[in-house]
N, C-alpha and C. Protein backbone atom coordinates (compact mmCIF):
# COMPACT_ATOMS: atom_id res chain seq x y z
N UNK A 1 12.18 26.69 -7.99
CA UNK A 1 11.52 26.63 -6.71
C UNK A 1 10.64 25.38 -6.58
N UNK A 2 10.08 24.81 -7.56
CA UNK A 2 9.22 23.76 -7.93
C UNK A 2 9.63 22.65 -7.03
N UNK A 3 10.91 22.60 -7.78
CA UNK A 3 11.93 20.96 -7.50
C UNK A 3 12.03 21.52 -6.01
N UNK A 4 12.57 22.37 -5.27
CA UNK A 4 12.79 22.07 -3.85
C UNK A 4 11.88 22.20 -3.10
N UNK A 5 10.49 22.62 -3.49
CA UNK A 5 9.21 22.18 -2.55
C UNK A 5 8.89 20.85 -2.82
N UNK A 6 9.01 19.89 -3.93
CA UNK A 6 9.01 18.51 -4.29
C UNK A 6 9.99 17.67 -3.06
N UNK A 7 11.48 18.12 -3.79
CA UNK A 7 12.43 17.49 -2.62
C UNK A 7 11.80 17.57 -1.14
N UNK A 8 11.81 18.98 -0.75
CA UNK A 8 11.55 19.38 0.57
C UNK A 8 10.08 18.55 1.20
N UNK A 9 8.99 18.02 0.16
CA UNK A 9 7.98 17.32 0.86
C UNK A 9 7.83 16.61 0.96
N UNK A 10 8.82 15.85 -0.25
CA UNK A 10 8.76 14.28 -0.27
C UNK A 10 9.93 13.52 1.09
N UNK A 11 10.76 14.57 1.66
CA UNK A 11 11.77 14.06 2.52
C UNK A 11 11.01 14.08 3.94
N UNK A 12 9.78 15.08 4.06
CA UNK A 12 9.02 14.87 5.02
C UNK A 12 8.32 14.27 4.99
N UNK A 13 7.79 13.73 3.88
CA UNK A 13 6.31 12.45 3.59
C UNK A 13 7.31 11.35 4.33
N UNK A 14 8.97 10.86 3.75
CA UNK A 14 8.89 10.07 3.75
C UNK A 14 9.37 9.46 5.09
N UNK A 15 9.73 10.72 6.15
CA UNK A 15 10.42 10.68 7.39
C UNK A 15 8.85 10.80 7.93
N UNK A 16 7.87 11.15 8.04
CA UNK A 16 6.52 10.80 8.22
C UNK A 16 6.14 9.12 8.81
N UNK A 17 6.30 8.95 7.19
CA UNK A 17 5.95 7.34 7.19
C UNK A 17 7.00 6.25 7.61
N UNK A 18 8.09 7.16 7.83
CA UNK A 18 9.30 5.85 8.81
C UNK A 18 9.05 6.23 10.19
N UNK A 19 8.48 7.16 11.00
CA UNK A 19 8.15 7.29 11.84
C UNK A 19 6.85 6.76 12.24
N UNK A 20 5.90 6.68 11.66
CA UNK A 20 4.31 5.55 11.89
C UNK A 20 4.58 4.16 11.70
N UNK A 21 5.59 4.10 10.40
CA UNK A 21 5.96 2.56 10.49
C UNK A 21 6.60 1.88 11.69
N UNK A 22 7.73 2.95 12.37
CA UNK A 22 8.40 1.94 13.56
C UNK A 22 7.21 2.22 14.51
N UNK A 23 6.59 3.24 14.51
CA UNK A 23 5.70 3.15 16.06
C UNK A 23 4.70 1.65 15.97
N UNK A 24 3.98 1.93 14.37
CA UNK A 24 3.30 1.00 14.47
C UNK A 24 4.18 -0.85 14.73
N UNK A 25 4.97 -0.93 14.46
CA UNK A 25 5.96 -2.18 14.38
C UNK A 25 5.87 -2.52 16.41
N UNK A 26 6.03 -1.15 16.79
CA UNK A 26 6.01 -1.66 18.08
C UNK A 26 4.62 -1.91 19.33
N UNK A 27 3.79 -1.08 18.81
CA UNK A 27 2.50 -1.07 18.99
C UNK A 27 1.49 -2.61 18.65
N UNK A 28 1.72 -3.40 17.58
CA UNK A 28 1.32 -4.11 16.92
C UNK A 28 1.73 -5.66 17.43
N UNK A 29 0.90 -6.12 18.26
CA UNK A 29 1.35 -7.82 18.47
C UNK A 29 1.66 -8.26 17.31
N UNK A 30 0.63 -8.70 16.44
CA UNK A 30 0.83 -9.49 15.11
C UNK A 30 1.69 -9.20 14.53
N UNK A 31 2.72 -7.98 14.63
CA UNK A 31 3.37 -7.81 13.63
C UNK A 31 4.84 -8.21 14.41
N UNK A 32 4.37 -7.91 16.13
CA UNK A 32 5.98 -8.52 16.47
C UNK A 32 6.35 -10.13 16.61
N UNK A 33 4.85 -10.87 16.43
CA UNK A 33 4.84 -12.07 16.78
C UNK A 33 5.55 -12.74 14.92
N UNK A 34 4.87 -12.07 14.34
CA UNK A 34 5.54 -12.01 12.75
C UNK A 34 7.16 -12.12 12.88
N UNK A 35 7.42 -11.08 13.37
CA UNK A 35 9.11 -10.34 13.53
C UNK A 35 9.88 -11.68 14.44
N UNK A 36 9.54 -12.09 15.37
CA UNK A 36 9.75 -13.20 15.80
C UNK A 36 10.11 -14.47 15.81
N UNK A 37 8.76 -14.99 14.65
CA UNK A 37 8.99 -16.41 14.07
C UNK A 37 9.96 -16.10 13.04
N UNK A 38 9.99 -14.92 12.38
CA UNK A 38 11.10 -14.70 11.26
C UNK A 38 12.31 -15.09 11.57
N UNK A 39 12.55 -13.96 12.85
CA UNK A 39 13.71 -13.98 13.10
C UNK A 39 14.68 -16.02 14.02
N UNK A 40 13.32 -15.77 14.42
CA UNK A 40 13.55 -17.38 14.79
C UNK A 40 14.44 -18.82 13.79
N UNK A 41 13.15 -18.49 12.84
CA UNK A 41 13.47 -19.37 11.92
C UNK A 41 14.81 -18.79 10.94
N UNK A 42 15.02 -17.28 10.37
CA UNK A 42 16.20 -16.90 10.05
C UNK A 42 17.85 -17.88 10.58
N UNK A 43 17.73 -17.34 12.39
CA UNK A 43 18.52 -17.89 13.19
C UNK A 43 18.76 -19.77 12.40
N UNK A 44 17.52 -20.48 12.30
CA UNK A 44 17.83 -21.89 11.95
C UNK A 44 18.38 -22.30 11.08
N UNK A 45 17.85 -21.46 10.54
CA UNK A 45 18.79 -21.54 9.29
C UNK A 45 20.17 -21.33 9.03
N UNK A 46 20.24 -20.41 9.53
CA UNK A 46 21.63 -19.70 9.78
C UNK A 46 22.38 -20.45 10.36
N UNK A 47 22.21 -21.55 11.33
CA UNK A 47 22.60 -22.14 12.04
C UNK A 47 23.19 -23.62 11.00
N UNK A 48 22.65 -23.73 10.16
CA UNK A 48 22.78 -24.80 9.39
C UNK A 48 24.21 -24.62 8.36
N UNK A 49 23.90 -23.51 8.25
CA UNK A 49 24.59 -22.95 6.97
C UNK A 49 26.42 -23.24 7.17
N UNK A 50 27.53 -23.20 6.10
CA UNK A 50 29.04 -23.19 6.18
C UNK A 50 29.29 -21.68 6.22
N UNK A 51 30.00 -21.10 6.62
CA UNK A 51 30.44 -19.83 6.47
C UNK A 51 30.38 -18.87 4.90
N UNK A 52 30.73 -19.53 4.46
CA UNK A 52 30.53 -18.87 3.07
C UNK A 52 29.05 -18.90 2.40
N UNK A 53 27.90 -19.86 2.89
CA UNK A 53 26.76 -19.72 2.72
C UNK A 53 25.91 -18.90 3.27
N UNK A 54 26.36 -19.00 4.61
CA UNK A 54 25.97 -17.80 5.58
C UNK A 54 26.17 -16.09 5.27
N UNK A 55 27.64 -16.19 4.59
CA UNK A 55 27.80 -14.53 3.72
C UNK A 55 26.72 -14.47 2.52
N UNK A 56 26.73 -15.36 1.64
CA UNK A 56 26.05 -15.76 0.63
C UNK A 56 24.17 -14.81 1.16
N UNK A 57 23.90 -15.60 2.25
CA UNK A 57 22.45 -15.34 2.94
C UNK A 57 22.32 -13.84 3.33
N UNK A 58 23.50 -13.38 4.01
CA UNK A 58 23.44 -11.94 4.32
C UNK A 58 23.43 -11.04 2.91
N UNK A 59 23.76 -11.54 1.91
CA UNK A 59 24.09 -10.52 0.68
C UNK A 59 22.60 -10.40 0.13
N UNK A 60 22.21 -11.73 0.49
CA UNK A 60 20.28 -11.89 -0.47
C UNK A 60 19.41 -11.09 0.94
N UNK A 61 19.85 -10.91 1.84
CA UNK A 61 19.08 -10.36 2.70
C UNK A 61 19.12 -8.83 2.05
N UNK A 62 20.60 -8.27 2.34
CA UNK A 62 20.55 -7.25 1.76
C UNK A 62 19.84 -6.79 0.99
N UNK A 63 20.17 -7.35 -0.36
CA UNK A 63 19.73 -6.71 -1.64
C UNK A 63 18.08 -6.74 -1.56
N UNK A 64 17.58 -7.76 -1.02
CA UNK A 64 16.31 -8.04 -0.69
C UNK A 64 15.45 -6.97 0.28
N UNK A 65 16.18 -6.46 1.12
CA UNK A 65 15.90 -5.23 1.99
C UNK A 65 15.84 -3.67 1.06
N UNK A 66 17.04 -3.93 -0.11
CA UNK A 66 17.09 -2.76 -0.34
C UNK A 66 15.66 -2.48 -1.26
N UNK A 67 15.43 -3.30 -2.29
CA UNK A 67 14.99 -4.03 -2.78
C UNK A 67 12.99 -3.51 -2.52
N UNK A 68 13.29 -4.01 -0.89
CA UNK A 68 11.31 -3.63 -0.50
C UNK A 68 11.23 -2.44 -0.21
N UNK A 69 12.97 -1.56 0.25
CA UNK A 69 12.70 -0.20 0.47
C UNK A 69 12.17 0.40 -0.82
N UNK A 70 13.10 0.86 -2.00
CA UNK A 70 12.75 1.24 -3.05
C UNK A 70 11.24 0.69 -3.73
N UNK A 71 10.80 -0.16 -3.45
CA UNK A 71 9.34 -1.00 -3.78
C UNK A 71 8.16 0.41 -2.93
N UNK A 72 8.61 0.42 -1.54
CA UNK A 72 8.14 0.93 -0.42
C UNK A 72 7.91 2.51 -0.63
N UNK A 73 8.69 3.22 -1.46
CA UNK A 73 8.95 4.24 -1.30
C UNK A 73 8.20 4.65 -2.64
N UNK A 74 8.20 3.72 -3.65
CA UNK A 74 6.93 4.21 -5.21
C UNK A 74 5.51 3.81 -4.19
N UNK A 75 5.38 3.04 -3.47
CA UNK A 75 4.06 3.09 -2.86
C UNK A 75 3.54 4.14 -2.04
N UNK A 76 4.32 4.64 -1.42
CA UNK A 76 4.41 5.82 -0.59
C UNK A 76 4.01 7.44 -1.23
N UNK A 77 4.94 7.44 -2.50
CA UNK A 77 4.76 8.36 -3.81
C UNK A 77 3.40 8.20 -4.33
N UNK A 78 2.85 7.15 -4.81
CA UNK A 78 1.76 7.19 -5.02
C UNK A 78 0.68 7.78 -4.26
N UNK A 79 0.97 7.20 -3.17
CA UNK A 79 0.29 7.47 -2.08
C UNK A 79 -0.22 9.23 -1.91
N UNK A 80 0.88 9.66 -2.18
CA UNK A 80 0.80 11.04 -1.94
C UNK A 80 0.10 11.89 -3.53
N UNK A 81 0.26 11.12 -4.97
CA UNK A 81 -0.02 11.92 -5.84
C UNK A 81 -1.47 11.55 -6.13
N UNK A 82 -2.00 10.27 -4.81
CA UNK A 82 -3.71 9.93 -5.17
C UNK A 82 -4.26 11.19 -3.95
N UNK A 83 -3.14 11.20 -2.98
CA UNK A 83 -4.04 12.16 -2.17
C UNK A 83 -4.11 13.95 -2.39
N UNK A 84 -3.45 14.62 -3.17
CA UNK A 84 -3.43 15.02 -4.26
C UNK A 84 -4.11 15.29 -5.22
N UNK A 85 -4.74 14.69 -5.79
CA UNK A 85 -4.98 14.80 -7.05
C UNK A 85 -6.78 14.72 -6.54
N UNK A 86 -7.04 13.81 -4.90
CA UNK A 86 -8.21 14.09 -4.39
C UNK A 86 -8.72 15.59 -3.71
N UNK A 87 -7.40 15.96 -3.30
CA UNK A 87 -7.76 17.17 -2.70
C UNK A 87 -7.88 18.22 -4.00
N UNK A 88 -7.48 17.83 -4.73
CA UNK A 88 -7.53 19.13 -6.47
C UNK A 88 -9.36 18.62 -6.47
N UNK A 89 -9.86 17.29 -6.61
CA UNK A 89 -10.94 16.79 -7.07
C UNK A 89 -12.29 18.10 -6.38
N UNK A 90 -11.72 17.76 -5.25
CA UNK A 90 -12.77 18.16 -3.94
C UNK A 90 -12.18 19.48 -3.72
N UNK A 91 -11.49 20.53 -4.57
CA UNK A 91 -11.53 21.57 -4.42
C UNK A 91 -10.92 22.44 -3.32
N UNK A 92 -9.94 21.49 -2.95
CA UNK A 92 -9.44 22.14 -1.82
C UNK A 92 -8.17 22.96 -1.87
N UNK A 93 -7.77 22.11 -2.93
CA UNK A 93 -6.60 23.04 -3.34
C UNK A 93 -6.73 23.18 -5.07
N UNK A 94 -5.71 24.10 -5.80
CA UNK A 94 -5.84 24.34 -7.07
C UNK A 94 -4.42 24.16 -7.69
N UNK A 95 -4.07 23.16 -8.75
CA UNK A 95 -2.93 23.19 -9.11
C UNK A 95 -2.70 23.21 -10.46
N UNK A 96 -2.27 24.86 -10.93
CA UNK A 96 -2.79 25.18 -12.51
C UNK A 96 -1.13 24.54 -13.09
């Protein structure tokens, strides 16, 4: 029973925090003006590139995406076993 209240909270922590992340993404000038010049300058690049460099660029994007997810998702975990381990501190909950 352990493991599927684990599974079961961590799939809502983490559908939680993909839901605050896009709101905030759209809410947030700085972050679309960010999203912007990226994508801007991405495009120039891209633009430069031979076809086979250009696949080359999409593969490092990839792996690079997958990459900050999994990065994203031990931060997230943490996240949850500091808040946790505060609410055990402060007595709010008990976890023998």
């Amino acid at each position: 029973m352990e493991n599927k209240f684990a599974e079961y909270f961590y799939q809502a922590a983490s559908d939680s925090c993909l839901a605050c992340s896009v709101s905030r993404q759209h809410s947030s000038e700085e972050f679309r003006n960010l999203r912007d010049t990226s994508m801007q300058l991405f495009q120039e690049i891209e633009n430069k590139l031979s076809e086979a460099d250009r696949q080359k660029l999409f593969r490092l994007e990839e792996v690079e995406n997958h990459m900050d997810a999994i990065a994203e998702n031990w931060v997230y975990q943490q996240g949850y076993r500091d808040c946790l381990y505060l609410l055990q501190w402060m007595g709010c909950i008990h976890m023998d």
